[in-house]
N, C-alpha and C. Protein backbone atom coordinates (compact mmCIF):
# COMPACT_ATOMS: atom_id res chain seq x y z
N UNK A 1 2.22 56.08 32.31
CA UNK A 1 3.58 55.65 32.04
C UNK A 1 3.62 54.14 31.82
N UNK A 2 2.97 53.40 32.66
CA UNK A 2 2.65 52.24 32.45
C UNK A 2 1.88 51.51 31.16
N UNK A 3 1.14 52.27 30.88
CA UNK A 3 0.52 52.05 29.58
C UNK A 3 1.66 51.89 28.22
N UNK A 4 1.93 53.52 28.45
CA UNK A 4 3.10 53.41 27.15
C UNK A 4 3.80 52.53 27.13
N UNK A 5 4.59 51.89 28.32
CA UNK A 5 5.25 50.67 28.31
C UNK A 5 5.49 49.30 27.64
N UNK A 6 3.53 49.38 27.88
CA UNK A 6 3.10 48.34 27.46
C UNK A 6 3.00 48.07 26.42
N UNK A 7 2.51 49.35 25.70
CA UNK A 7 2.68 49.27 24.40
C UNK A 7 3.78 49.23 23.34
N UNK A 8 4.76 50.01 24.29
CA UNK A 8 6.01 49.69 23.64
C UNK A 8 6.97 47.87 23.52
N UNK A 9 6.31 47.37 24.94
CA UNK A 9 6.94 46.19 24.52
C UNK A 9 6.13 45.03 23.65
N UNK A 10 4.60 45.72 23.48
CA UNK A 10 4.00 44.38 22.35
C UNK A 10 4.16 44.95 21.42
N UNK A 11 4.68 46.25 21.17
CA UNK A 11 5.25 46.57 19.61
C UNK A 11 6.37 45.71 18.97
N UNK A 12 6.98 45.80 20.29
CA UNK A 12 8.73 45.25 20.27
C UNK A 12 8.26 43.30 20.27
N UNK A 13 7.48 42.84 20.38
CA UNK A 13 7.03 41.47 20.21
C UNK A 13 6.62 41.73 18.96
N UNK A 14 5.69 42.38 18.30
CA UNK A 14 5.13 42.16 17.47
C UNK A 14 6.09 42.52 16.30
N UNK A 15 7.42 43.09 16.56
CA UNK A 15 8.25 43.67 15.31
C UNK A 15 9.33 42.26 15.07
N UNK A 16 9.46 41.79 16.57
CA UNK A 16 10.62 40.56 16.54
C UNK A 16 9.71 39.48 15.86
N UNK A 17 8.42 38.68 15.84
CA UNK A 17 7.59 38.17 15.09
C UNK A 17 7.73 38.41 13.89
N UNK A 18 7.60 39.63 13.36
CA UNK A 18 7.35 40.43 11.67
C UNK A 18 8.82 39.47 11.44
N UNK A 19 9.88 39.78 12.13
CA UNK A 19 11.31 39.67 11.44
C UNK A 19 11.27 38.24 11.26
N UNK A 20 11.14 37.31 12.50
CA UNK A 20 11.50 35.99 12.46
C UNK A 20 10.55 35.47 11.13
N UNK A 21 9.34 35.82 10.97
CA UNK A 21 8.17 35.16 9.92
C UNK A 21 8.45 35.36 8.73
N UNK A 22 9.34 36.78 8.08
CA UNK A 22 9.56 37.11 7.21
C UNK A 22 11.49 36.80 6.92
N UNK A 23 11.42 35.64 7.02
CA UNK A 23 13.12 35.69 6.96
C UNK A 23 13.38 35.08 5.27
N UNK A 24 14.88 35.19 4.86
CA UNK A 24 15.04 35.52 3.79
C UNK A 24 15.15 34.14 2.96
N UNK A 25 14.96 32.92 4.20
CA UNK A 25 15.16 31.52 3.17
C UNK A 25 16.26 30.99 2.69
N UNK A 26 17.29 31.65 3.42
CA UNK A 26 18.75 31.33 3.70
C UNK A 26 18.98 29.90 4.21
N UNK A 27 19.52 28.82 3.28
CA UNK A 27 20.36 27.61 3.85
C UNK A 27 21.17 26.89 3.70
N UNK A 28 22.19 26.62 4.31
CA UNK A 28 23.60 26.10 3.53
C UNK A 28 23.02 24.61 2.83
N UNK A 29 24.01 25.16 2.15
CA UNK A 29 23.94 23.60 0.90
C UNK A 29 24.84 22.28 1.61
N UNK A 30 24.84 22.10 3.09
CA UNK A 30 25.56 21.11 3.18
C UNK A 30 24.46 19.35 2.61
N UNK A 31 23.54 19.88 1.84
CA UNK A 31 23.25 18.17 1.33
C UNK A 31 22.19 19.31 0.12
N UNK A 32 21.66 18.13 -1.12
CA UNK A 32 21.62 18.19 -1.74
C UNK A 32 20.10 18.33 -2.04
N UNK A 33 19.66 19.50 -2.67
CA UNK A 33 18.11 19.89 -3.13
C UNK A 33 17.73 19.75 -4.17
N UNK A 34 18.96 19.69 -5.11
CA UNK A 34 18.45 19.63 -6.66
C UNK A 34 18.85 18.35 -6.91
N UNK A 35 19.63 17.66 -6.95
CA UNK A 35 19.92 16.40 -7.20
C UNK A 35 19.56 15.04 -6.67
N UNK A 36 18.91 14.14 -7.56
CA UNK A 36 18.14 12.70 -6.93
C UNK A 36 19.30 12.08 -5.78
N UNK A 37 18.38 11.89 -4.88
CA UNK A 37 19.31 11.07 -4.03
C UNK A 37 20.45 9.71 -4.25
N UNK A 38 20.04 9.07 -5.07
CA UNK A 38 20.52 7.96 -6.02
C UNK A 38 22.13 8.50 -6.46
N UNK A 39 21.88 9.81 -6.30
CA UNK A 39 23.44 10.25 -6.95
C UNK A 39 24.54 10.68 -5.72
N UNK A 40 25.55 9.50 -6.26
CA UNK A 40 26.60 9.47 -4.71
C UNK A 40 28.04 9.87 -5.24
N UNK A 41 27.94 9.35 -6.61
CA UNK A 41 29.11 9.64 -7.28
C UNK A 41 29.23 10.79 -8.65
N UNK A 42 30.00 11.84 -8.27
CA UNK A 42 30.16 12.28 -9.54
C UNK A 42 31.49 12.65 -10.25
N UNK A 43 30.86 12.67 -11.56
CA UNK A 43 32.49 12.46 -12.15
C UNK A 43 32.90 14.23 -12.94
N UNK A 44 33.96 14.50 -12.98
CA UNK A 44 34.26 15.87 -13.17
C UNK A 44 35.54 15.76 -14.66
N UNK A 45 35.00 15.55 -15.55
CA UNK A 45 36.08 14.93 -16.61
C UNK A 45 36.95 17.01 -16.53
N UNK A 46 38.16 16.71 -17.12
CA UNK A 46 38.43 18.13 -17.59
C UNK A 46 37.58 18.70 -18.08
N UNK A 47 37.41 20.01 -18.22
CA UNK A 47 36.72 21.16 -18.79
C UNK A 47 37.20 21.21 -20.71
N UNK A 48 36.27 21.46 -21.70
CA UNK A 48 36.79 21.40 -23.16
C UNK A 48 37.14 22.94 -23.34
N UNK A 49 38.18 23.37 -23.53
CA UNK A 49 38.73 24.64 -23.91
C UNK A 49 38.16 24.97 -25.74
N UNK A 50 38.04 25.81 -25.82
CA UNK A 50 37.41 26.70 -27.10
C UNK A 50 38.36 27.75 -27.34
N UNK A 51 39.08 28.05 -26.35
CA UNK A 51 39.43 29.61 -26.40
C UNK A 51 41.39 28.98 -26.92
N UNK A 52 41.61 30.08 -27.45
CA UNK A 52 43.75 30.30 -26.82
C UNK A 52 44.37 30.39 -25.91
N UNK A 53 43.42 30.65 -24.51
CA UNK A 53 43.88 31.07 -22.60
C UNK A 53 44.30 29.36 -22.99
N UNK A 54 45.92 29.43 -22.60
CA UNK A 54 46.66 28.05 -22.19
C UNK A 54 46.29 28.02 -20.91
N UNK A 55 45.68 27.05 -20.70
CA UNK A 55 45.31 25.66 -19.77
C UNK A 55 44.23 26.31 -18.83
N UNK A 56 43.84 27.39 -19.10
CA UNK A 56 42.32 27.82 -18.72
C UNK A 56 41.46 26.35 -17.97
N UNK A 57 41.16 25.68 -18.91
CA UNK A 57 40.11 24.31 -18.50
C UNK A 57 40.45 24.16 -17.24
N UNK A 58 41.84 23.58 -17.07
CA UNK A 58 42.78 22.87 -16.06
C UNK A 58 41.95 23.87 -15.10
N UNK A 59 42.42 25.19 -14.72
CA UNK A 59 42.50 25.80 -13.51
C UNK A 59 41.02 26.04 -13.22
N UNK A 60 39.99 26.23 -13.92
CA UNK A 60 38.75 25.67 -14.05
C UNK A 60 38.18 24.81 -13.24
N UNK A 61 38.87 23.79 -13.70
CA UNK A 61 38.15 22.07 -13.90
C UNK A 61 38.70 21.86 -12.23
N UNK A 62 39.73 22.31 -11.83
CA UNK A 62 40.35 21.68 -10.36
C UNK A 62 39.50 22.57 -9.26
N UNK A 63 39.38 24.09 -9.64
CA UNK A 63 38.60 24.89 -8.91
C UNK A 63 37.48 24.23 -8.41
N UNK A 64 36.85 23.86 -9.35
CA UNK A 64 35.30 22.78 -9.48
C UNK A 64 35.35 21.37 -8.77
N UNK A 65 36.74 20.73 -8.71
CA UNK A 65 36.94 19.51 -8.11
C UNK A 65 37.21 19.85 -6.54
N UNK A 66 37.67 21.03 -5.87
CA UNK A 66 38.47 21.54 -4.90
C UNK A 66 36.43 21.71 -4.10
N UNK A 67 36.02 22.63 -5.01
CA UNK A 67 34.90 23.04 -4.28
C UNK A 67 33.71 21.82 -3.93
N UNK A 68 33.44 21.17 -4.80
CA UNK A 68 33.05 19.86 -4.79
C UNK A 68 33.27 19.12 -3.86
N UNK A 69 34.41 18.95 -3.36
CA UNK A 69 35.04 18.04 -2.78
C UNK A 69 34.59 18.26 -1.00
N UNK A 70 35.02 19.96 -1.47
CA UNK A 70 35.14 20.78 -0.07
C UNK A 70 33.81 20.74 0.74
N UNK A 71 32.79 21.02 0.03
CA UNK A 71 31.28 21.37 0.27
C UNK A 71 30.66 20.25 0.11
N UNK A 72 30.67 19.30 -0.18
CA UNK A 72 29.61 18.29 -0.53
C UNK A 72 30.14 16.79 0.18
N UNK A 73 29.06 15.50 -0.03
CA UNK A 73 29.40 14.65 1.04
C UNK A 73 30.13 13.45 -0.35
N UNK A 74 29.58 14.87 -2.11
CA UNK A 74 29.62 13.44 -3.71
C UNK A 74 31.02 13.04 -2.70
N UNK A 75 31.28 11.76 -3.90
CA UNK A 75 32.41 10.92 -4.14
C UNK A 75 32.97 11.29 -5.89
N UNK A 76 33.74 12.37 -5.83
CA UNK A 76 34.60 12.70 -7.04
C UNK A 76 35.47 12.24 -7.85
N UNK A 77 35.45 11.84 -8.92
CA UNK A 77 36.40 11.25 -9.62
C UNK A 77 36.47 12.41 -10.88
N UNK A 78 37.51 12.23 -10.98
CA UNK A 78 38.62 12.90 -12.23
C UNK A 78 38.30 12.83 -13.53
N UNK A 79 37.41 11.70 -13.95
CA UNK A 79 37.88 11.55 -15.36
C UNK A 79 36.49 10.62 -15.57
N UNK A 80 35.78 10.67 -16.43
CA UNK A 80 34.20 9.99 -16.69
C UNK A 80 34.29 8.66 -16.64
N UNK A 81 33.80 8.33 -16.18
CA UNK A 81 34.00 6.93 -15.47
C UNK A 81 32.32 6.65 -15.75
N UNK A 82 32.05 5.05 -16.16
CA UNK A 82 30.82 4.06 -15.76
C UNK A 82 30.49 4.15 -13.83
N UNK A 83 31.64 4.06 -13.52
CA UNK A 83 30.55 3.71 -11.90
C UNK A 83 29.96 5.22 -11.17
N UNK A 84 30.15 6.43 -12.42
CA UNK A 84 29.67 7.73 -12.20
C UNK A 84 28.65 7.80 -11.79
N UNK A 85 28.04 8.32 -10.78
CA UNK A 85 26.11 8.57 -11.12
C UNK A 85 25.71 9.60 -11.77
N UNK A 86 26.78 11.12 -11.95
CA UNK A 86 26.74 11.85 -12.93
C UNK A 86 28.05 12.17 -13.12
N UNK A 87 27.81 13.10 -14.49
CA UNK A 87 29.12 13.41 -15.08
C UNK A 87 28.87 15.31 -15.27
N UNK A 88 29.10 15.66 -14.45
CA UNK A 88 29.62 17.42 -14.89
C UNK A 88 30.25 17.65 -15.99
N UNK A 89 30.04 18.40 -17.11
CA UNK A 89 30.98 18.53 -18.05
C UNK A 89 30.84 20.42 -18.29
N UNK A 90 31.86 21.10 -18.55
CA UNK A 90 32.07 22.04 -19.14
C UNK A 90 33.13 22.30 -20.26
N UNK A 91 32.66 23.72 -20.68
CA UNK A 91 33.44 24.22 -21.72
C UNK A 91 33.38 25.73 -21.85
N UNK A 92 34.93 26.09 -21.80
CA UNK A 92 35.05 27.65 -22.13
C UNK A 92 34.86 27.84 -22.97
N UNK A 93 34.15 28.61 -23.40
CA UNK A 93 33.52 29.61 -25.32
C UNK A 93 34.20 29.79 -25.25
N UNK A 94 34.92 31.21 -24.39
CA UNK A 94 35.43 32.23 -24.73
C UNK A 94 36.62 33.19 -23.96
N UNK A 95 37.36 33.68 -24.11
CA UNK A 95 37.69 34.63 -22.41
C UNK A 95 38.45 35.92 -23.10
N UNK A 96 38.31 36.96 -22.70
CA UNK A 96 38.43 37.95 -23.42
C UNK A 96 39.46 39.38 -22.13
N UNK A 97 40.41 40.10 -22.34
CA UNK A 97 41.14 40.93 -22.18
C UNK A 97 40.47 42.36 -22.18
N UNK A 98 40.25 43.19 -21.63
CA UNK A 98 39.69 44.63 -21.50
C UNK A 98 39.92 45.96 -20.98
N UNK A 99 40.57 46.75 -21.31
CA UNK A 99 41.36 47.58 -20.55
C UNK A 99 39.97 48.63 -20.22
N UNK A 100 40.25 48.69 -18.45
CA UNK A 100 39.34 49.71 -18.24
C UNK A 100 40.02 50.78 -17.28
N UNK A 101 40.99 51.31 -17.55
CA UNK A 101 41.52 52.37 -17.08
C UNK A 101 43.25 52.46 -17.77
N UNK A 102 43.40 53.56 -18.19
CA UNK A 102 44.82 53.82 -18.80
C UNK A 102 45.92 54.43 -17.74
N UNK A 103 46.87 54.31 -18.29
CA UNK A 103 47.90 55.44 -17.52
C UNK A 103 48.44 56.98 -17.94
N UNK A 104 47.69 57.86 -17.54
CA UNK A 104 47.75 59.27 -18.07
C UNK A 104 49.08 59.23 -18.89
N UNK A 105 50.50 58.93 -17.82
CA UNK A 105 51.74 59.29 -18.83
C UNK A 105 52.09 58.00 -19.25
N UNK A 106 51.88 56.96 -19.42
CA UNK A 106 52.47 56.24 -20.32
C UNK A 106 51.29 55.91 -21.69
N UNK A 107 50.29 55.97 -21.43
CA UNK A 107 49.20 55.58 -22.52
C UNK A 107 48.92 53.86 -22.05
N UNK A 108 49.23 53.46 -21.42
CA UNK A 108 49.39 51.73 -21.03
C UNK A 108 48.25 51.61 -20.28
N UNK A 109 47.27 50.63 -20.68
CA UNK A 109 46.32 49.97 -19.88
C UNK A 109 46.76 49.89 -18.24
N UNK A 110 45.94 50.27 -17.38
CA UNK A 110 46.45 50.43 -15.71
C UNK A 110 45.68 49.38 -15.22
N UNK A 111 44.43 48.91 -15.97
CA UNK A 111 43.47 48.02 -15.25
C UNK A 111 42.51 47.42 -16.03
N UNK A 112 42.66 46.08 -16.16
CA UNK A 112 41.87 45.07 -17.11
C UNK A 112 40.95 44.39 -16.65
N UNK A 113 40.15 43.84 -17.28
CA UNK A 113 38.94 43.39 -16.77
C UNK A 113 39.32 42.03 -17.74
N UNK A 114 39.22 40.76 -17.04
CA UNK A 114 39.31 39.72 -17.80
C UNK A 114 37.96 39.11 -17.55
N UNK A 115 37.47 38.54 -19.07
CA UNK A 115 36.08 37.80 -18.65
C UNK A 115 35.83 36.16 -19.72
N UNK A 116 35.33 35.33 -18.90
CA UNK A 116 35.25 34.16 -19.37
C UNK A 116 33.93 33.90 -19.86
N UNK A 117 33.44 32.79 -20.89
CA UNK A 117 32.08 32.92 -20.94
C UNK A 117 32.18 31.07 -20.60
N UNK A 118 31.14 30.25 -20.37
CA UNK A 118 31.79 28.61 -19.82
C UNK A 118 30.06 28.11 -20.63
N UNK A 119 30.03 27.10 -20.77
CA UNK A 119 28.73 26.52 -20.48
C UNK A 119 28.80 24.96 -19.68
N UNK A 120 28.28 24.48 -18.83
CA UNK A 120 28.40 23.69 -18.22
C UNK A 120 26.81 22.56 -18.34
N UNK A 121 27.01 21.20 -18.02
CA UNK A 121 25.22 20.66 -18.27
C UNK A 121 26.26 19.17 -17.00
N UNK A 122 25.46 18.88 -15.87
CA UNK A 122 25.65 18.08 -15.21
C UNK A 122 24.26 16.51 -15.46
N UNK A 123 24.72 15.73 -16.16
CA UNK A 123 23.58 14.37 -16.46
C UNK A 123 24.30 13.15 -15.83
N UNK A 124 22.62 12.98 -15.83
CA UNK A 124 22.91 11.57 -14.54
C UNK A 124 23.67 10.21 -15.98
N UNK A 125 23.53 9.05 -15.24
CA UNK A 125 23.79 7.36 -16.65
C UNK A 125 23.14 7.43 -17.67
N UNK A 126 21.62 8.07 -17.28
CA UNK A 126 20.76 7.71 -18.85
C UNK A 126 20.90 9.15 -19.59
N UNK A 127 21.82 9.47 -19.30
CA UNK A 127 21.93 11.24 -20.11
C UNK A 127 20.79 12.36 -19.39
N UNK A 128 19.90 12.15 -18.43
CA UNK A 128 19.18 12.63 -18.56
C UNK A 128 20.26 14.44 -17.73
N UNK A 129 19.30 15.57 -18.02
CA UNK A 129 20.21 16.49 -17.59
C UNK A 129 19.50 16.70 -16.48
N UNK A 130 20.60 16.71 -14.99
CA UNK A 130 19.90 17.19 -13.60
C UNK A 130 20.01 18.75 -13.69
N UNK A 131 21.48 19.02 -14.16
CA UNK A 131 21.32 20.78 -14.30
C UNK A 131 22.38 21.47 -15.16
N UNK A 132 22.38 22.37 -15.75
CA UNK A 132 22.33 23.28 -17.25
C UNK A 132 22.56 24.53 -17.31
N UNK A 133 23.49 25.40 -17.40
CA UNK A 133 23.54 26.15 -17.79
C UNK A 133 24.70 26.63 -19.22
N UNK A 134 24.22 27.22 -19.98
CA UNK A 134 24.56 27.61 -21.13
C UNK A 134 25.68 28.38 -21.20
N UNK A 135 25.56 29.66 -20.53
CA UNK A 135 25.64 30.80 -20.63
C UNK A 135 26.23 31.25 -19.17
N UNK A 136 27.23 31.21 -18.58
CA UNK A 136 28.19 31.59 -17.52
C UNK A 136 29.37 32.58 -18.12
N UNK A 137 29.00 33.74 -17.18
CA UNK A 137 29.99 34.94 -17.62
C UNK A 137 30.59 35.33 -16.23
N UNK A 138 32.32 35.24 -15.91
CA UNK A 138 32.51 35.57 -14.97
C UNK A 138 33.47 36.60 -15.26
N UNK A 139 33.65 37.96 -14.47
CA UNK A 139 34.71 38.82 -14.87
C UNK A 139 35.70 38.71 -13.69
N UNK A 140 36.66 39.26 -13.79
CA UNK A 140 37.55 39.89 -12.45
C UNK A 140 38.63 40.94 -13.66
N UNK A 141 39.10 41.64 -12.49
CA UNK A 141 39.70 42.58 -13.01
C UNK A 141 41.32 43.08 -11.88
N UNK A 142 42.00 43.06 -12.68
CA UNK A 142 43.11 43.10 -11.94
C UNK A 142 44.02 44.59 -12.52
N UNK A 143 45.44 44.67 -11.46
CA UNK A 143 45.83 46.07 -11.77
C UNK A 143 47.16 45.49 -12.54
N UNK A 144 47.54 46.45 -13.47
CA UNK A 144 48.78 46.48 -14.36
C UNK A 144 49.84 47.07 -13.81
N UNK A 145 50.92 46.79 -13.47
CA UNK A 145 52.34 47.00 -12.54
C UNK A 145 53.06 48.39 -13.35
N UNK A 146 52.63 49.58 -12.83
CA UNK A 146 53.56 50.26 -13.51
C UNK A 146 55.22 50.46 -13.88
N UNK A 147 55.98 49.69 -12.85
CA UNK A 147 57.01 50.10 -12.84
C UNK A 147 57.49 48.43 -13.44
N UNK A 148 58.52 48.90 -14.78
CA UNK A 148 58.90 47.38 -15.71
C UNK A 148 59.65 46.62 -14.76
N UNK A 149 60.62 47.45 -13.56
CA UNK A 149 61.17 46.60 -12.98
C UNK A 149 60.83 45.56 -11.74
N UNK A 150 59.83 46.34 -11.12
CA UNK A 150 59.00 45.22 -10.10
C UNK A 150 58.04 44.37 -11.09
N UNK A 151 57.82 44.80 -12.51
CA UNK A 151 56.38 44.11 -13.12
C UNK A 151 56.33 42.63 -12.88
N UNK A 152 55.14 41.81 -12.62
CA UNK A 152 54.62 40.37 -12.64
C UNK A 152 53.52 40.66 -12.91
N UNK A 153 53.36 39.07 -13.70
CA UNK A 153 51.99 39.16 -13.83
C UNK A 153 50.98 39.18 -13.18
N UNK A 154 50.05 39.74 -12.91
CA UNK A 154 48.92 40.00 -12.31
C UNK A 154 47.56 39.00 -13.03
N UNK A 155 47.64 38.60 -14.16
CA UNK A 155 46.61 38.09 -15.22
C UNK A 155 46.41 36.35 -14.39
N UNK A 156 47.48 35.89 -14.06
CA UNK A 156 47.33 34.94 -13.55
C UNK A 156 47.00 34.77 -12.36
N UNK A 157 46.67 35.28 -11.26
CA UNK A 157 46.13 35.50 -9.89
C UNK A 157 44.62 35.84 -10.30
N UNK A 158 44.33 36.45 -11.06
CA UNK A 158 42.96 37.09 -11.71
C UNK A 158 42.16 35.88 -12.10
N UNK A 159 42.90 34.99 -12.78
CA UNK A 159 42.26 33.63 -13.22
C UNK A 159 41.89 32.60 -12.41
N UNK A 160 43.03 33.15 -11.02
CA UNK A 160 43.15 32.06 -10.08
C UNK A 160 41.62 32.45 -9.45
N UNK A 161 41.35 33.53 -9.25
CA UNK A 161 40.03 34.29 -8.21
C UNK A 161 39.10 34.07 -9.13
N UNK A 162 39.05 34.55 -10.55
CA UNK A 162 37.47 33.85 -11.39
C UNK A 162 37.56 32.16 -11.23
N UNK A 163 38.15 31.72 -10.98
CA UNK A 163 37.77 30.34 -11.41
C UNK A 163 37.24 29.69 -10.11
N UNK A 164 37.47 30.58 -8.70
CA UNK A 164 37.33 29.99 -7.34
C UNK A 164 35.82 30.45 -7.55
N UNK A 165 35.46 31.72 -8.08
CA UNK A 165 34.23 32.12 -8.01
C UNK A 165 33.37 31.48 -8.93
N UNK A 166 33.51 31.19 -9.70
CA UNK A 166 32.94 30.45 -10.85
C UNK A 166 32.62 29.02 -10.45
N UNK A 167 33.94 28.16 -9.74
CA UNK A 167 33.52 26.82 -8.53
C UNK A 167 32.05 27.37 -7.48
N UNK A 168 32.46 28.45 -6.76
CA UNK A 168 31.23 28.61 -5.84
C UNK A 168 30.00 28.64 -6.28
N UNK A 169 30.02 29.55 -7.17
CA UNK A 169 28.84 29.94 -7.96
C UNK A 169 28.71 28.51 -8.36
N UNK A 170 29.05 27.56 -9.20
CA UNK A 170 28.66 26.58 -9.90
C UNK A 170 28.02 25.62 -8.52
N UNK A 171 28.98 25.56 -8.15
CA UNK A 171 28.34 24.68 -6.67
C UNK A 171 26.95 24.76 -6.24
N UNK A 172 26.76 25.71 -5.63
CA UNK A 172 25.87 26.42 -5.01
C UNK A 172 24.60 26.23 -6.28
N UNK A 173 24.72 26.21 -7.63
CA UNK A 173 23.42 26.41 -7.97
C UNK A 173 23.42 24.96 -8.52
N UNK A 174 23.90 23.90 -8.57
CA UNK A 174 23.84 22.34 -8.46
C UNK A 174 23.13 22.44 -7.00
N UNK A 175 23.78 22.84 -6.25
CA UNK A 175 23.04 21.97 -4.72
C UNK A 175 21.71 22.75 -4.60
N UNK A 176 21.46 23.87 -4.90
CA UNK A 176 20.38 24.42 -4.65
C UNK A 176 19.40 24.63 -5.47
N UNK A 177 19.47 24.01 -6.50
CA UNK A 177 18.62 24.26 -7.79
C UNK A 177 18.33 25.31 -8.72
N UNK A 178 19.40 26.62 -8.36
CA UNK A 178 19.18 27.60 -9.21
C UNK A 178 19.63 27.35 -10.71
């Protein structure tokens, strides 16, 4: 009985070992991995709109200033500035409307999928680029109000949640180098 014991608890050592050695490399971004230390200030000019979504950039561009601000130790400014150490810049391609579920009796879209496409490139004074991406696709999808007399829009709360996610996401792969 004693034996088994024993063996059961250097199993139970040897499994808590396996776990701790093999962990997943998880670490908050409270300071900065991808970006030269030299960089204290960054500048967040508006976002360049491409698309017809009125003022898209805006709700964008503040998402990005909010999260920035929130998570990190930069010093943010608004608008591209010389005493920048970098300048974030984006731009919406695209953003597109999608009905993915109807309403049996009315024939009316019940549930849309809205999706943005962005490209973003963050460079330090001498242009050089610290980080880049092209190609950012974010969806959310919201529900359509059946009844005309309670109806509101729903499209605008939808924009409000891609653009918070689209800040995180953007965040997170500046500080971490993805």
């Amino acid at each position: 009985m004693r034996r088994v014991a024993s063996r059961l608890a250097l199993r139970l050592i040897v499994a808590c070992f396996c776990l701790l050695s093999v962990s997943c490399g998880y670490h908050t971004s409270a300071h900065s991995t991808q970006l030269p230390e030299s960089v204290k200030t960054i500048a967040i000019p508006s976002f360049v709109n491409q698309t017809q979504t009125f003022r898209i950039e805006q709700q964008l561009t503040g998402a990005v200033v909010r999260e920035m601000t929130t998570r990190t130790h930069y010093h943010v400014l608004n608008e591209a500035d010389e005493a920048a150490d970098a300048t974030l810049r984006g731009t919406v391609l695209s953003t597109s409307l999608s009905p993915l579920a109807y309403d049996s009796q009315s024939g009316r879209a019940a549930s849309v999928l809205v999706t943005v496409s962005m490209k973003v490139s963050l460079t330090d004074r001498q242009g050089k680029v610290l980080f880049e991406n092209p190609s950012y696709v974010f969806h959310e999808q919201y529900e359509v109000s059946r009844e005309l007399s309670s109806f509101f829009e729903e499209d605008s709360p939808a924009m409000g949640r891609l653009s918070r996610d689209f800040a995180r996401t953007l965040v997170s792969s500046i500080l971490e180098g993805f």
